[in-house]
PDB file of N, CA and C in Angstrom:
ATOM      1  N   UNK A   1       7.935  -5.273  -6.547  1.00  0.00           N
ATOM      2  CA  UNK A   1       8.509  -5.626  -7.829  1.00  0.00           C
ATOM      3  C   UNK A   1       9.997  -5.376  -7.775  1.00  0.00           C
ATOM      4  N   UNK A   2      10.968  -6.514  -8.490  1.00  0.00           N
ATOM      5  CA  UNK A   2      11.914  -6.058  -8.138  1.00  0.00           C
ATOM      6  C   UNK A   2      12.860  -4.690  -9.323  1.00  0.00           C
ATOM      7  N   UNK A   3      13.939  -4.383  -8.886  1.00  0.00           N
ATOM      8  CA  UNK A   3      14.199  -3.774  -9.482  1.00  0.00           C
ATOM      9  C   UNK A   3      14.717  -3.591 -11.184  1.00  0.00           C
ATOM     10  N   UNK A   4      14.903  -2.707 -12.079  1.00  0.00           N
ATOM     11  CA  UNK A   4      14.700  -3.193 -13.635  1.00  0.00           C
ATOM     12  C   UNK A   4      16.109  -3.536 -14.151  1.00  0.00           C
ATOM     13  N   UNK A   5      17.405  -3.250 -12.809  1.00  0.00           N
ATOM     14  CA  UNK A   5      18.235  -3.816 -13.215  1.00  0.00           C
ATOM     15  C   UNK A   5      18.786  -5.557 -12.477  1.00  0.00           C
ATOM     16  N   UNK A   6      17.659  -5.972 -11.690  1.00  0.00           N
ATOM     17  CA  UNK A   6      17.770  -7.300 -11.138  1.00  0.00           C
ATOM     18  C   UNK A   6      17.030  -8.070 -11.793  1.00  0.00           C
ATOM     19  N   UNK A   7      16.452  -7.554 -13.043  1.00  0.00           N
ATOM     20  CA  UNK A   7      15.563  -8.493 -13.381  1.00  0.00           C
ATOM     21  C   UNK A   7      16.182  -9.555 -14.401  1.00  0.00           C
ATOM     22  N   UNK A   8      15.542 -10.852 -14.724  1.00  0.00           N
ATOM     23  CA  UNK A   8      16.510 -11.866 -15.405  1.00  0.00           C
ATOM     24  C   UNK A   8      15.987 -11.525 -17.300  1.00  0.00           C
ATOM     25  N   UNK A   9      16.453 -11.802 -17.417  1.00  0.00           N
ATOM     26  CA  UNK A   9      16.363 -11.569 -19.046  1.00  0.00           C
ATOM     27  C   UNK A   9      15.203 -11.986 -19.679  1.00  0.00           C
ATOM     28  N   UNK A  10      14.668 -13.080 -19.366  1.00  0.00           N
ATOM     29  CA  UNK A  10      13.266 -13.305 -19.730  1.00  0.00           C
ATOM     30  C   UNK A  10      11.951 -12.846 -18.740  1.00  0.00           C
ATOM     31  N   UNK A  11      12.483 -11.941 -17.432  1.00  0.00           N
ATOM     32  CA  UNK A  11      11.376 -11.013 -16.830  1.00  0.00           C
ATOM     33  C   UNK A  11      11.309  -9.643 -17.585  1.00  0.00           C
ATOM     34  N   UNK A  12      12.629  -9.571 -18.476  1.00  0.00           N
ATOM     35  CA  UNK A  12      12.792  -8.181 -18.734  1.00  0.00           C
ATOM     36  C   UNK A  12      11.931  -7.969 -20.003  1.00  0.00           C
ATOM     37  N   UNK A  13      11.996  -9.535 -20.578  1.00  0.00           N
ATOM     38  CA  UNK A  13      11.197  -9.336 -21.781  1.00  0.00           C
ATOM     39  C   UNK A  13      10.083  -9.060 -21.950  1.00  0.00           C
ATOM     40  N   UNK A  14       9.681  -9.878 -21.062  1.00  0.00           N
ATOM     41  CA  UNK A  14       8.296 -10.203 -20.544  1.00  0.00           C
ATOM     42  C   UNK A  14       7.768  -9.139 -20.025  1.00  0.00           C
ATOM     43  N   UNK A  15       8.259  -7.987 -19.070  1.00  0.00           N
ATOM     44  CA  UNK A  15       7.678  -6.935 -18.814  1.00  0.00           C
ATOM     45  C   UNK A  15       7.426  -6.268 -19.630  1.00  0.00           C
ATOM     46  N   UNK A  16       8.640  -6.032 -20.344  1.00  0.00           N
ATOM     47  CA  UNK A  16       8.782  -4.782 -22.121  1.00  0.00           C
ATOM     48  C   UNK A  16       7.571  -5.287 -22.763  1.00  0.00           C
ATOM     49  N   UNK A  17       7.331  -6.449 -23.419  1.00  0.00           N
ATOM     50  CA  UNK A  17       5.689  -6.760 -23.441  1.00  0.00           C
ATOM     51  C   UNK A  17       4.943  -6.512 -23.444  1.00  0.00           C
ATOM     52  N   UNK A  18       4.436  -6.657 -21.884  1.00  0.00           N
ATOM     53  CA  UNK A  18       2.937  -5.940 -21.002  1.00  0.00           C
ATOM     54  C   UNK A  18       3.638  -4.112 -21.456  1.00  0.00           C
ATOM     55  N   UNK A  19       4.759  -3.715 -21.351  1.00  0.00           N
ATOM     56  CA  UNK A  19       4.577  -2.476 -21.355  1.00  0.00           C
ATOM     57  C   UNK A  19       4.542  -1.686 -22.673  1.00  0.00           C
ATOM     58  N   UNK A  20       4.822  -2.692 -24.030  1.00  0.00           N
ATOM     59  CA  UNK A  20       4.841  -1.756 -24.988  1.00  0.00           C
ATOM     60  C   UNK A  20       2.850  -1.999 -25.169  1.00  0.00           C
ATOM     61  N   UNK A  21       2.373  -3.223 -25.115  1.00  0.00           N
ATOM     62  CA  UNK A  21       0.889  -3.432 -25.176  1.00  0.00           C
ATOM     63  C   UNK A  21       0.017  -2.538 -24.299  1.00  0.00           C
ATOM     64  N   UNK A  22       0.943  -1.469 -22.877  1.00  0.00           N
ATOM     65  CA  UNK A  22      -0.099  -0.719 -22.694  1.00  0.00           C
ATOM     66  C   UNK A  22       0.344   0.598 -23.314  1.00  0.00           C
ATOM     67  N   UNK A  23       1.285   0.407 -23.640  1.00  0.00           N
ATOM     68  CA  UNK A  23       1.974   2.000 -24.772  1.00  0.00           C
ATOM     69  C   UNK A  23       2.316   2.943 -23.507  1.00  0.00           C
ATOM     70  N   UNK A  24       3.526   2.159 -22.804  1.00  0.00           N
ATOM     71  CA  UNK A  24       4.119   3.014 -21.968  1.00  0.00           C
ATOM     72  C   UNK A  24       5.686   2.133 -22.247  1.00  0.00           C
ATOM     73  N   UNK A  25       6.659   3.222 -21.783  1.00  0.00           N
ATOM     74  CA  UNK A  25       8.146   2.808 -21.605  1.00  0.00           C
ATOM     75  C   UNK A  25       8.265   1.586 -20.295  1.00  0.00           C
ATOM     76  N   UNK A  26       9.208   1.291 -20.354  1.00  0.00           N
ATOM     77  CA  UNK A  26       9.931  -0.136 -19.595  1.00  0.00           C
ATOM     78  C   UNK A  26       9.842   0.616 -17.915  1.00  0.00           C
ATOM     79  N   UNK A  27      10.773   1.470 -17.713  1.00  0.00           N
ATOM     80  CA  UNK A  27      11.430   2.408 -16.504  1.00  0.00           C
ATOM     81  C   UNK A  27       9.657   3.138 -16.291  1.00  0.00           C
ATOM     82  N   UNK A  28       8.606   3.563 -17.088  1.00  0.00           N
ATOM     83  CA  UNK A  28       7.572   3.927 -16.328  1.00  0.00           C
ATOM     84  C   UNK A  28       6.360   2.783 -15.859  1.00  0.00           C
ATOM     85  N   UNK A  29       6.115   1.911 -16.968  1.00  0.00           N
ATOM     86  CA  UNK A  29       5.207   0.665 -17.092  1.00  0.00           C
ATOM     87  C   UNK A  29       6.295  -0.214 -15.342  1.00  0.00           C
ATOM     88  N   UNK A  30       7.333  -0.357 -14.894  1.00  0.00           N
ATOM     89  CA  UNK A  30       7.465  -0.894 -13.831  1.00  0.00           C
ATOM     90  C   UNK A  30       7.034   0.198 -12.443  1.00  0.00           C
ATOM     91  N   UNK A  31       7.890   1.497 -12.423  1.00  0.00           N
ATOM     92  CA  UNK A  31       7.265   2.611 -11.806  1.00  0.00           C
ATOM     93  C   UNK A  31       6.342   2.284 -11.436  1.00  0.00           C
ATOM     94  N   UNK A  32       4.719   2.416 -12.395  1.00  0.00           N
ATOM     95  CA  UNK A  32       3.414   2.350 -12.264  1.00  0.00           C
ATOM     96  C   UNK A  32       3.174   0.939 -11.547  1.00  0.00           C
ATOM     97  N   UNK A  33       3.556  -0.011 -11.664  1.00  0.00           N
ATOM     98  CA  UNK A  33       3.226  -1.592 -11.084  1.00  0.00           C
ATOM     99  C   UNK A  33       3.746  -1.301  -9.409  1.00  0.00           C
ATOM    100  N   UNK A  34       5.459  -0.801  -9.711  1.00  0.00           N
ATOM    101  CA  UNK A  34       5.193  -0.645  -7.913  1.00  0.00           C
ATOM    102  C   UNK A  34       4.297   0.006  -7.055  1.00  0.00           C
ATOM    103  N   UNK A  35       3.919   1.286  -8.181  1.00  0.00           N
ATOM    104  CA  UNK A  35       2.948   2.298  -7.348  1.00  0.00           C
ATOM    105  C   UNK A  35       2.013   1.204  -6.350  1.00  0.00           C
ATOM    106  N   UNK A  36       1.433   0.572  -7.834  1.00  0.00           N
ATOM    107  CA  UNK A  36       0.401  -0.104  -7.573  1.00  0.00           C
ATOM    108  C   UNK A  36       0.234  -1.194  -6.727  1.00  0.00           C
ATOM    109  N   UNK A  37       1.468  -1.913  -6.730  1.00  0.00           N
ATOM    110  CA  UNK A  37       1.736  -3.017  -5.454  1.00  0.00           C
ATOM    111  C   UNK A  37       1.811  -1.892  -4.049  1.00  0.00           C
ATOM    112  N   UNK A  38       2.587  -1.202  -3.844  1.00  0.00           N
ATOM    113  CA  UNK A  38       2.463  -0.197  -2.543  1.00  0.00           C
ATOM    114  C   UNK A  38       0.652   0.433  -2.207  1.00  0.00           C
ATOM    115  N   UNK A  39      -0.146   0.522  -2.735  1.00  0.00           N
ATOM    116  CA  UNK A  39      -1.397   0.846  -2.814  1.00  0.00           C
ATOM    117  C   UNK A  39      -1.986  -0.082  -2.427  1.00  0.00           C
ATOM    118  N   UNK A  40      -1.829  -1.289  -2.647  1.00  0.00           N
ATOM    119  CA  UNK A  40      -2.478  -2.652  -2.970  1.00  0.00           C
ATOM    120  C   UNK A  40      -2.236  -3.085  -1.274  1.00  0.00           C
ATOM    121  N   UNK A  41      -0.819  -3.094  -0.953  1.00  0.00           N
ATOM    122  CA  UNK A  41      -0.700  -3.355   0.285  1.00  0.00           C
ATOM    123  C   UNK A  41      -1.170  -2.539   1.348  1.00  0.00           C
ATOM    124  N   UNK A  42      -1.299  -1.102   1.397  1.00  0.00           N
ATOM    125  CA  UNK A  42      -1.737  -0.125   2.080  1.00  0.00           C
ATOM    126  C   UNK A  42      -2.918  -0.454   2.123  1.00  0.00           C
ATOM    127  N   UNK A  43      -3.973  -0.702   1.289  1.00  0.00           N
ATOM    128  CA  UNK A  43      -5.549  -0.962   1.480  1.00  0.00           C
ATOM    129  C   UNK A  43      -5.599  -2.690   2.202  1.00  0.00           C
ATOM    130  N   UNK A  44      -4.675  -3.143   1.915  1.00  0.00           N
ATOM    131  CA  UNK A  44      -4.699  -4.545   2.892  1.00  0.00           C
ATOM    132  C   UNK A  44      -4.598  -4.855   3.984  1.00  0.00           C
ATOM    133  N   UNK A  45      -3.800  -3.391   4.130  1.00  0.00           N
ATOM    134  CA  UNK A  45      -3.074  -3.613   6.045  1.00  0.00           C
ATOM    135  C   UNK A  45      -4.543  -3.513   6.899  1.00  0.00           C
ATOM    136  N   UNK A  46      -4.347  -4.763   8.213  1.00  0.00           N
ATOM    137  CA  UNK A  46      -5.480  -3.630   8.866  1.00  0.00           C
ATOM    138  C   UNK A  46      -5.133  -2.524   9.772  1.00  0.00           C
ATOM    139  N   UNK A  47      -6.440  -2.071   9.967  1.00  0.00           N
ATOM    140  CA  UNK A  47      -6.156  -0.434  10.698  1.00  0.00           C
ATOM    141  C   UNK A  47      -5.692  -0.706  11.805  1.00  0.00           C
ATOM    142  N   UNK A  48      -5.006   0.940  12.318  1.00  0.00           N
ATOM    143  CA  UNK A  48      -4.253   0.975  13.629  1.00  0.00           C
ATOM    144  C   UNK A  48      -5.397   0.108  14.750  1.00  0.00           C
ATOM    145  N   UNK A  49      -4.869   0.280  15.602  1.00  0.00           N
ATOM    146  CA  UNK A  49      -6.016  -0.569  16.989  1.00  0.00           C
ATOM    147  C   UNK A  49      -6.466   1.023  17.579  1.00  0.00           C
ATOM    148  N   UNK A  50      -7.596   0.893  17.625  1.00  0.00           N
ATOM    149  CA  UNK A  50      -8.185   1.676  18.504  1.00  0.00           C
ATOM    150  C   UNK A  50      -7.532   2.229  19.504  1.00  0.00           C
ATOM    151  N   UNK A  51      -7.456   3.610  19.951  1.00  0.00           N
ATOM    152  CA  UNK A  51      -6.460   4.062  21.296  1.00  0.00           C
ATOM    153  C   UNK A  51      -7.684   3.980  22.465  1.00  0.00           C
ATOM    154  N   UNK A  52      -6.816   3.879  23.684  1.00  0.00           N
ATOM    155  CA  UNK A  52      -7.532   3.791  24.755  1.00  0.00           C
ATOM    156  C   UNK A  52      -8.034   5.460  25.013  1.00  0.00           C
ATOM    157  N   UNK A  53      -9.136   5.518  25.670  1.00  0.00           N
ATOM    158  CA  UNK A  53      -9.360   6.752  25.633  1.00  0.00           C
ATOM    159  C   UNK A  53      -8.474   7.660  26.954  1.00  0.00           C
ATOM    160  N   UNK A  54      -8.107   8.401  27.280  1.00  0.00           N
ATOM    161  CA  UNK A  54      -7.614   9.019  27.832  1.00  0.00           C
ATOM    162  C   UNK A  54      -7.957   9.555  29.170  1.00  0.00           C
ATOM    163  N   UNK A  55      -7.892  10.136  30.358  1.00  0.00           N
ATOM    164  CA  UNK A  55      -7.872   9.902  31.801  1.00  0.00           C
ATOM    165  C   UNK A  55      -9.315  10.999  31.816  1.00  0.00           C
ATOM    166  N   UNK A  56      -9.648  11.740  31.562  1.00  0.00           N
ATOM    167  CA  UNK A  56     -10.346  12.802  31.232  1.00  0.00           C
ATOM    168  C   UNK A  56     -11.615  12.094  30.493  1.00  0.00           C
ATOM    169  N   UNK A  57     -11.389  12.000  29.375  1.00  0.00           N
ATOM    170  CA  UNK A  57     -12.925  11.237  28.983  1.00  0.00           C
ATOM    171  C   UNK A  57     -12.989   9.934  29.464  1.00  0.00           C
ATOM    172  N   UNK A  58     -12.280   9.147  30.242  1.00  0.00           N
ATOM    173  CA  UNK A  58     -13.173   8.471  30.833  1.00  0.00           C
ATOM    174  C   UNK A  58     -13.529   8.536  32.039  1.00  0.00           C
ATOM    175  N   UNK A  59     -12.942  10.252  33.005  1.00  0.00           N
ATOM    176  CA  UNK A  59     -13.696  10.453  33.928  1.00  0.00           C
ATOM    177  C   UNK A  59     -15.282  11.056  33.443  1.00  0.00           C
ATOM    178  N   UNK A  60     -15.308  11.550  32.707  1.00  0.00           N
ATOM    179  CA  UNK A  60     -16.226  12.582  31.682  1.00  0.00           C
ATOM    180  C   UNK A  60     -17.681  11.500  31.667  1.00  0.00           C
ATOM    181  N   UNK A  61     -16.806  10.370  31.023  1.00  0.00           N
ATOM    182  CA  UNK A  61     -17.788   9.141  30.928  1.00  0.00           C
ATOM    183  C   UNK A  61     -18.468   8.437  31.839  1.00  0.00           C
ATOM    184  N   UNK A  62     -17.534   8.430  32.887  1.00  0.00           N
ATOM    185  CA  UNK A  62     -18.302   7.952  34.157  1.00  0.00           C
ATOM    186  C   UNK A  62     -18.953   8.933  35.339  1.00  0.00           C
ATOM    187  N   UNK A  63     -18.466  10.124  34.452  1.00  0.00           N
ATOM    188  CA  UNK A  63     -20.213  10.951  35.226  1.00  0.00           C
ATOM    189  C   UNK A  63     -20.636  11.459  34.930  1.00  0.00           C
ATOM    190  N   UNK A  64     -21.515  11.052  33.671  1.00  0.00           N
ATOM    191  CA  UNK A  64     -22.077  10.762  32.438  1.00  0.00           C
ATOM    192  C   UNK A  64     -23.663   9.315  33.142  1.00  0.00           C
ATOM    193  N   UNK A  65     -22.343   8.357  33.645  1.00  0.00           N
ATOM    194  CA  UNK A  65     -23.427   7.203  33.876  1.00  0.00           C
ATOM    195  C   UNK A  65     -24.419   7.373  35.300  1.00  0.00           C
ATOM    196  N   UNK A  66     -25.547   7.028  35.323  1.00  0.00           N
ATOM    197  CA  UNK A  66     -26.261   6.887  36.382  1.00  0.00           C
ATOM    198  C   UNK A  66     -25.462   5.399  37.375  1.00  0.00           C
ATOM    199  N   UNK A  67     -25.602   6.418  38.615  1.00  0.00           N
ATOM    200  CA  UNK A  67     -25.478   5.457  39.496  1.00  0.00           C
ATOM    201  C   UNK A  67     -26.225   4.170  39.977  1.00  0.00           C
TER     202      UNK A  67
END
């Protein structure tokens, strides 16, 4: 979201709006939306990649296996 002093005059209104209808201030009702866009994207990302396992467990592993 951008910031509350880049916003154009009819976003500003338009937010004040949504924010007096949830009965919060301008500066917290945007606050709360970025939270929420940063959250939103964090549960979207996908996960790291799997690490390779390391020199040790996969000697561990292979004598572990039947020959």
């Amino acid at each position: 979201m951008a910031d509350p002093k880049t916003l154009t005059p009819a976003q500003r209104a338009y937010e004040q709006k949504r924010a007096a209808k949830a009965g919060k201030s301008l500066e917290s009702w945007l606050d709360a939306k970025q939270k929420r866009a940063v959250a939103e994207a964090r549960a979207a990302a996908p996960p790291a990649p799997k690490k390779k396992p390391g020199l040790i467990s996969r000697l561990l592993d292979r004598a572990h296996k039947p020959l």
